[in-house]
Protein backbone atom coordinates (compact mmCIF):
# COMPACT_ATOMS: atom_id res chain seq x y z
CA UNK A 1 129.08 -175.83 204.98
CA UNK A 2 129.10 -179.76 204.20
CA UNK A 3 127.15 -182.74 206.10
CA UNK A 4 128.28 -185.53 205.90
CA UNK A 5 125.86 -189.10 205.87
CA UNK A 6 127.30 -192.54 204.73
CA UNK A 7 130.76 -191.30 203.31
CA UNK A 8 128.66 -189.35 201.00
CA UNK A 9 129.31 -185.65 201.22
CA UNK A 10 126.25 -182.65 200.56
CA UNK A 11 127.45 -179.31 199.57
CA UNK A 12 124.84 -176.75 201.45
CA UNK A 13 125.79 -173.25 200.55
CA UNK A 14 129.01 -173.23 198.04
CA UNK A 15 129.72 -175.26 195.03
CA UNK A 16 132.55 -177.74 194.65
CA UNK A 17 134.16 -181.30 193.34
CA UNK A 18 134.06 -183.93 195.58
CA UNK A 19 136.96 -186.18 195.53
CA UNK A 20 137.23 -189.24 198.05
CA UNK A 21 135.36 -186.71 200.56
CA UNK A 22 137.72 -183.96 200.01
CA UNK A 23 136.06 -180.58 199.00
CA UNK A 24 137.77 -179.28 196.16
CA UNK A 25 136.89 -175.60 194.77
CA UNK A 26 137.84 -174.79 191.32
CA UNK A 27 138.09 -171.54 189.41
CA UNK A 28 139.55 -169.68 186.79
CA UNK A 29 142.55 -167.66 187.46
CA UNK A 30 141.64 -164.30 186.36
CA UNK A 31 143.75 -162.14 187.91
CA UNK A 32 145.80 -162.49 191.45
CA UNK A 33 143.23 -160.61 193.09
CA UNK A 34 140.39 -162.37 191.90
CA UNK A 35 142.18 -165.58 192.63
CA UNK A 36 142.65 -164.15 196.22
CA UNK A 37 139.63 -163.13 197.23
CA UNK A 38 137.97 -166.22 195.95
CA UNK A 39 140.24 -168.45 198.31
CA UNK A 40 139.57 -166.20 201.16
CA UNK A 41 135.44 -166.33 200.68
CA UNK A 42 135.79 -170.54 200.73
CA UNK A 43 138.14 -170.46 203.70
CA UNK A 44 135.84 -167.50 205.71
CA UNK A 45 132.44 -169.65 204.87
CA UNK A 46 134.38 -172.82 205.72
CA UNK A 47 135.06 -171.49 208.94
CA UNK A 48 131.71 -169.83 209.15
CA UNK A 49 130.43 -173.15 209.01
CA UNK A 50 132.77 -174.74 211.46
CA UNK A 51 134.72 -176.23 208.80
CA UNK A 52 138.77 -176.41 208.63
CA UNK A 53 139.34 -174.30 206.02
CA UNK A 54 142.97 -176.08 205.57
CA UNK A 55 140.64 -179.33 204.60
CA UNK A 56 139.21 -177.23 201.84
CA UNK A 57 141.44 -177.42 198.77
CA UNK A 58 141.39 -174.40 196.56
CA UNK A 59 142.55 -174.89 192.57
CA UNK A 60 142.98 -172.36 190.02
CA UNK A 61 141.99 -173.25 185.80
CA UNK A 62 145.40 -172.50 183.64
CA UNK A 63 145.37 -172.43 180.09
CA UNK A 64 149.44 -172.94 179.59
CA UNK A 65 150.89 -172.70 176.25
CA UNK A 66 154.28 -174.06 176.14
CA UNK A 67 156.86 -174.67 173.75
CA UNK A 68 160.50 -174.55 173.79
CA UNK A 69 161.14 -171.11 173.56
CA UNK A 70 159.24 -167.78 174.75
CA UNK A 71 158.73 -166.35 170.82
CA UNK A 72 157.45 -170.21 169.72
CA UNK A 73 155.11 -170.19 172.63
CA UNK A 74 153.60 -166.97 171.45
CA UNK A 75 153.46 -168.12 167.82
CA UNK A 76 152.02 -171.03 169.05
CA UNK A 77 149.11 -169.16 170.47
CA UNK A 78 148.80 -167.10 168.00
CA UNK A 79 148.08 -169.67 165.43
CA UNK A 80 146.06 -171.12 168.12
CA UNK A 81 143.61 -168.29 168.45
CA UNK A 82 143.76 -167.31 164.36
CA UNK A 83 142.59 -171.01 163.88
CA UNK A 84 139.56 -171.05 166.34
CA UNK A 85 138.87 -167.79 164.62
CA UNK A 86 138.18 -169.99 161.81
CA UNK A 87 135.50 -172.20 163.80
CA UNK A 88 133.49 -170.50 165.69
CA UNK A 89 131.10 -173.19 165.49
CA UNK A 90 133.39 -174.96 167.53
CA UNK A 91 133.79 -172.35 170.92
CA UNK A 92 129.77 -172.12 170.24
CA UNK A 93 129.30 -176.14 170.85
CA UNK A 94 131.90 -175.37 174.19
CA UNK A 95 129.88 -173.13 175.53
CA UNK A 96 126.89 -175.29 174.76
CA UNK A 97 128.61 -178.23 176.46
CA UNK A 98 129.39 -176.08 179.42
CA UNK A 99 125.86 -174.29 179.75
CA UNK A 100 123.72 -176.39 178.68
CA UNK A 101 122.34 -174.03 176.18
CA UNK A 102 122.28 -174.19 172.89
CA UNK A 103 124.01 -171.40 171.31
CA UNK A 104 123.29 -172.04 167.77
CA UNK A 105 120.48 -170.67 168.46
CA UNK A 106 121.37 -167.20 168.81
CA UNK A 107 122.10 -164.54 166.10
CA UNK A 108 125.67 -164.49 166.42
CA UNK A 109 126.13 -160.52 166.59
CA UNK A 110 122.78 -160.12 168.84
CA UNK A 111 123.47 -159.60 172.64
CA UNK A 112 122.45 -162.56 174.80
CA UNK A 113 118.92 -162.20 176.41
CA UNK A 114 118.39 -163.14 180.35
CA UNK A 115 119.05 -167.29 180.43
CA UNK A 116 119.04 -170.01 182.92
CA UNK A 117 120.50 -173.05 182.90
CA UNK A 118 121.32 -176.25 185.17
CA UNK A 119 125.16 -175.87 183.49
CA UNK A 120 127.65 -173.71 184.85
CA UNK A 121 125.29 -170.51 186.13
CA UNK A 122 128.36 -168.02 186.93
CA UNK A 123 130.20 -168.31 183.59
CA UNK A 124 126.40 -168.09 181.77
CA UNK A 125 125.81 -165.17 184.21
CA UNK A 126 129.38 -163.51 183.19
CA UNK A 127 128.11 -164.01 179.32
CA UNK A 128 124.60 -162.33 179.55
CA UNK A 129 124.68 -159.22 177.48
CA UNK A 130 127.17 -160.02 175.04
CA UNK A 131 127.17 -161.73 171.49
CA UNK A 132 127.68 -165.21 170.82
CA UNK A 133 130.55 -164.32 168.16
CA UNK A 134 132.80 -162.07 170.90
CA UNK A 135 132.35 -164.56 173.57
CA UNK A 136 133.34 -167.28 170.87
CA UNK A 137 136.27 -165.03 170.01
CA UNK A 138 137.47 -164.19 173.94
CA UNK A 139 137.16 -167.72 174.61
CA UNK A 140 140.12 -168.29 171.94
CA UNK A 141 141.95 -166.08 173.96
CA UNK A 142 142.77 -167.74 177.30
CA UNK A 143 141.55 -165.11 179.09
CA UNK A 144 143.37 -164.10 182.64
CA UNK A 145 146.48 -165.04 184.08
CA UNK A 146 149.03 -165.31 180.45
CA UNK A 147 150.63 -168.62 181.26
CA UNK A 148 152.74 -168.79 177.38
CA UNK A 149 156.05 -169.30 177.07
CA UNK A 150 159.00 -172.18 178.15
CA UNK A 151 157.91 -174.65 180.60
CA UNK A 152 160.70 -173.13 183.05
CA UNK A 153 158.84 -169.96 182.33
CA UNK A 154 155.35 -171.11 182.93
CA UNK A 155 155.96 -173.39 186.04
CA UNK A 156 158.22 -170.42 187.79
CA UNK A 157 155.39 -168.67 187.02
CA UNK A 158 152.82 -170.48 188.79
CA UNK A 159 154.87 -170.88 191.49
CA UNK A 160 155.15 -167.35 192.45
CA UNK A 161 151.86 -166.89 191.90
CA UNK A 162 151.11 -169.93 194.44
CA UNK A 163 153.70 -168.00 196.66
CA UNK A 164 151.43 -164.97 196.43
CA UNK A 165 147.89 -165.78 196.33
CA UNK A 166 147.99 -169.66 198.63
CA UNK A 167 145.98 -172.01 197.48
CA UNK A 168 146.92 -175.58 196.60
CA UNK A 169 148.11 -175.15 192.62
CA UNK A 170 146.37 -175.14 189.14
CA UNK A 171 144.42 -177.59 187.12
CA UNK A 172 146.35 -177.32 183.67
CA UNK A 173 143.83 -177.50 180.64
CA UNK A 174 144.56 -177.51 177.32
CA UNK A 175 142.06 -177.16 174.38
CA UNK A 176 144.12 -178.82 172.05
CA UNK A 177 146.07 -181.75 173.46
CA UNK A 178 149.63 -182.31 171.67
CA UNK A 179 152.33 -184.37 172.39
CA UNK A 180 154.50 -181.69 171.95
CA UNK A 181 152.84 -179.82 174.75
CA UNK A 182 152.18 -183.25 177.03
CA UNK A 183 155.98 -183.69 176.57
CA UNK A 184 157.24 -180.01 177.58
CA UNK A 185 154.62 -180.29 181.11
CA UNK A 186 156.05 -183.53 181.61
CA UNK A 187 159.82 -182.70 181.30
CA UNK A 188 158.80 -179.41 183.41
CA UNK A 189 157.48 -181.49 186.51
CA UNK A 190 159.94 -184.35 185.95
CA UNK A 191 163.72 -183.59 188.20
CA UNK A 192 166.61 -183.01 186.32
CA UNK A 193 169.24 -185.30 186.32
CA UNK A 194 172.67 -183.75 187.97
């Protein structure tokens, strides 16, 4: 799975971030059974491999939108997604960043020909066959697991689905930082006084 020469760590057969010699796999969380069975395939080829699949940490994209109450939240990304509606140009130069391609070169209502890339290949592969302007618009969307509403909301949220699924918890994104949303993650993770 991994060999290891002079604390530097080579990745043989899956993909993954290397932190202080640590595998870490990350990917979006889709749906629970997505999320699943992608945990399962790293822990079966880490064993496979003679690995200890408990030494492989597993971490799941979320998109949260928070805000202080459930019907702000969804305002919130409503507005969100009317306004990237607006720049498309901007989800194109995202999914330029990501791929390596660039995608103001397409017609935006043509589907995607057969590309390659050094980027991320399995979100490029996921893309092939569609137009520039509907994956522009889905990307507004925070597609998968809806993670929107009141930080107590969201966080018992991803706990059950922790519960559920394993794995060893999210990496929390958020295409627009705001202090309004920094400050509702932070009072979510922060103990409350008694």
């Amino acid at each position: 799975f991994f060999s290891s020469r002079r604390r530097h760590t080579r990745l043989l057969t899956v993909t993954g971030v290397q932190t202080c010699a640590l595998p870490i796999f990350i990917t979006n969380a889709v749906s629970i059974e997505g999320m699943k069975s992608f945990r399962e395939e790293v822990r079966r080829l880490a064993a496979s491999f003679g690995r200890d699949p408990d030494r492989i940490k597993v971490l799941f994209l979320a998109y949260p939108v928070i805000d202080t109450t459930m019907e702000a939240a969804r305002e919130r990304r409503r507005l969100e997604q009317e306004d990237a509606g607006r720049h498309l140009d901007l989800q194109l130069s995202g999914m330029s960043r990501l791929t390596n391609i660039d995608f103001s070169q397409f017609d935006l209502d043509e589907p995607l020909p057969p590309l390659t890339t050094n980027g991320h290949q399995s979100t490029l592969a996921k893309w092939i066959g569609k137009t520039p302007r509907s994956l522009a618009s889905g990307l507004t969307s925070r597609q998968g697991v809806d993670f929107v509403g009141t930080a107590d909301h969201v966080a018992g949220l991803m706990q059950e689905i922790m519960q559920e699924v394993g794995g060893d918890g999210f990496l929390l994104l958020d295409r627009k930082s705001t202090r309004l949303n920094s400050s509702h993650s932070q009072q979510s993770r922060m103990p409350s006084s008694a």
